[in-house]
N, C-alpha and C. Protein backbone atom coordinates (compact mmCIF):
# COMPACT_ATOMS: atom_id res chain seq x y z
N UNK A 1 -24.04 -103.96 43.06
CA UNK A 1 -23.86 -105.22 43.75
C UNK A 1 -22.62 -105.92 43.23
N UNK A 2 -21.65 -106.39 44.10
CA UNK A 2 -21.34 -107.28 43.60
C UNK A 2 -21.53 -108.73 43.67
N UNK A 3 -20.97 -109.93 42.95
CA UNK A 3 -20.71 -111.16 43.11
C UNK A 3 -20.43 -111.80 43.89
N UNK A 4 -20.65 -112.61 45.18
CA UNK A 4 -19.90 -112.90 46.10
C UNK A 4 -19.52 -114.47 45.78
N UNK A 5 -18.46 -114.67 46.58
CA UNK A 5 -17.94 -116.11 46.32
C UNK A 5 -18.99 -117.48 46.84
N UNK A 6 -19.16 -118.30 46.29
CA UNK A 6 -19.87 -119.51 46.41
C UNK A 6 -18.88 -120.44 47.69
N UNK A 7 -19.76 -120.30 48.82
CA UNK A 7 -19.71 -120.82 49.72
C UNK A 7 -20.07 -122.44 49.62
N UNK A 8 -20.93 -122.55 48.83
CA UNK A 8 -21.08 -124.33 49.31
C UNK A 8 -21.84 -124.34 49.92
N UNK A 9 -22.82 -123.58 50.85
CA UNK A 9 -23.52 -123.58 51.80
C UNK A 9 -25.15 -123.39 51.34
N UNK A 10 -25.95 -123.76 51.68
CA UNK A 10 -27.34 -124.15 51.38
C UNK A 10 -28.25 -123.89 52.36
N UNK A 11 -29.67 -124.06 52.49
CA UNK A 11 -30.78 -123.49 53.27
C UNK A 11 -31.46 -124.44 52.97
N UNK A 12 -32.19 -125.35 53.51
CA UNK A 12 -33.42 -125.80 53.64
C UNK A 12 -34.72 -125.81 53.01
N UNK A 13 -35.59 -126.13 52.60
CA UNK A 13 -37.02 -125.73 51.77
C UNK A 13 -37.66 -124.83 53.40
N UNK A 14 -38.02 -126.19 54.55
CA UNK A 14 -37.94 -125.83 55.56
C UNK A 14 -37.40 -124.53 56.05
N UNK A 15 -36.07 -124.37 56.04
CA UNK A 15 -35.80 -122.79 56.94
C UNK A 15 -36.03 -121.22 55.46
N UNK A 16 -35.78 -122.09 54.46
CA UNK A 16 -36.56 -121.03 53.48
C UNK A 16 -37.89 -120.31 53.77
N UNK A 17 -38.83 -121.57 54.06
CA UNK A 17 -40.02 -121.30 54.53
C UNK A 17 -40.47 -120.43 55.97
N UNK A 18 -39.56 -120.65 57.11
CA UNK A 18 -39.28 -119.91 57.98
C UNK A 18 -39.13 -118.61 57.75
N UNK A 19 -37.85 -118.75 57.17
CA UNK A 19 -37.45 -117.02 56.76
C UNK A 19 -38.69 -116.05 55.95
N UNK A 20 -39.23 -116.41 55.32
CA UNK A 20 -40.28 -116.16 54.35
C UNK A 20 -41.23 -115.98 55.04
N UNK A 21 -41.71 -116.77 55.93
CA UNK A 21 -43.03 -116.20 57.27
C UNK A 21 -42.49 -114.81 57.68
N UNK A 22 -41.25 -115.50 58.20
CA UNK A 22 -40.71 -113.79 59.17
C UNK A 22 -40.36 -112.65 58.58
N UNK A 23 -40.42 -112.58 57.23
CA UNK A 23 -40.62 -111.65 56.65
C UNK A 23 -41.66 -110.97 56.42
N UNK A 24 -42.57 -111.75 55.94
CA UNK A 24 -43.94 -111.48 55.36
C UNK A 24 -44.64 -110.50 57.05
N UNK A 25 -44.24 -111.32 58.04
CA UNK A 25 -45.12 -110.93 59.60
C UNK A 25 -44.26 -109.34 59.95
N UNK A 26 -42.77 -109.37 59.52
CA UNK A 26 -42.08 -108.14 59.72
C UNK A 26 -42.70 -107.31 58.63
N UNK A 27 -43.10 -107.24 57.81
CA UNK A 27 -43.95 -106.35 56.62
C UNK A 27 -45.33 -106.05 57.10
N UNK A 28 -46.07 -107.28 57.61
CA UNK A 28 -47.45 -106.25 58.21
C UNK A 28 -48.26 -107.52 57.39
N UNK A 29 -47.77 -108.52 56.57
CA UNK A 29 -48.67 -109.14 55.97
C UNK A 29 -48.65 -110.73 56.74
N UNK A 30 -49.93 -111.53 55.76
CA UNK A 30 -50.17 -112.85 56.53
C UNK A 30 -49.24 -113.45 56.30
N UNK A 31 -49.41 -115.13 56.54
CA UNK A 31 -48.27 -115.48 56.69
C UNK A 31 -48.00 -116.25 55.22
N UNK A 32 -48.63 -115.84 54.25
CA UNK A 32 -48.80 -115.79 52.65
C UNK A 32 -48.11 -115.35 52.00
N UNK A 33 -47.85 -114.24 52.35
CA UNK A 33 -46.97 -112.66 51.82
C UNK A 33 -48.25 -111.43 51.03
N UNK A 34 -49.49 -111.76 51.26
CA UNK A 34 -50.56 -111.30 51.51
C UNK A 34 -50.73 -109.99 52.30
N UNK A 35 -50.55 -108.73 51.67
CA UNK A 35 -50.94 -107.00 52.39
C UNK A 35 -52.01 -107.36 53.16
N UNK A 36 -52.11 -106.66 54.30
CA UNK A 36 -53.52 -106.24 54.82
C UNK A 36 -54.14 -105.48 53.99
N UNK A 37 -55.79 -105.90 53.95
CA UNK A 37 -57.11 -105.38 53.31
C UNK A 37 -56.55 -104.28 53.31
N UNK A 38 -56.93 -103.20 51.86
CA UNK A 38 -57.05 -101.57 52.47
C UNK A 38 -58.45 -101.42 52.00
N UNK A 39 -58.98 -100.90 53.26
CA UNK A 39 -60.49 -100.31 53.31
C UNK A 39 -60.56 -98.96 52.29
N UNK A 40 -61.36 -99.01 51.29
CA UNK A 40 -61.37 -97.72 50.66
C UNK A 40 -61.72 -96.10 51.14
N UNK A 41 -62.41 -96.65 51.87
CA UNK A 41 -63.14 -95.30 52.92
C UNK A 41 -64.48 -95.14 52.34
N UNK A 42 -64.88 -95.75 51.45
CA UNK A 42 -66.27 -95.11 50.52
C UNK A 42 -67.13 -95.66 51.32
């Protein structure tokens, strides 16, 4: 990785929180960041 230059630019708690749903829902989990149950099979 490198370092990138400091933009000055900032995000929200708000659109943090956004982004962070749409992640969690693109992964398969709630809107927590919470896996779906895995059923053991037993």
């Amino acid at each position: 990785h490198q370092p990138q230059k400091d933009t000055g630019k900032v995000i929200s708690e708000e659109e943090l929180g956004r982004m962070m749903k749409d992640y969690f829902l693109l992964q398969g989990w709630d809107e927590n960041g919470n896996p779906p149950a895995v059923d053991p099979g037993i």
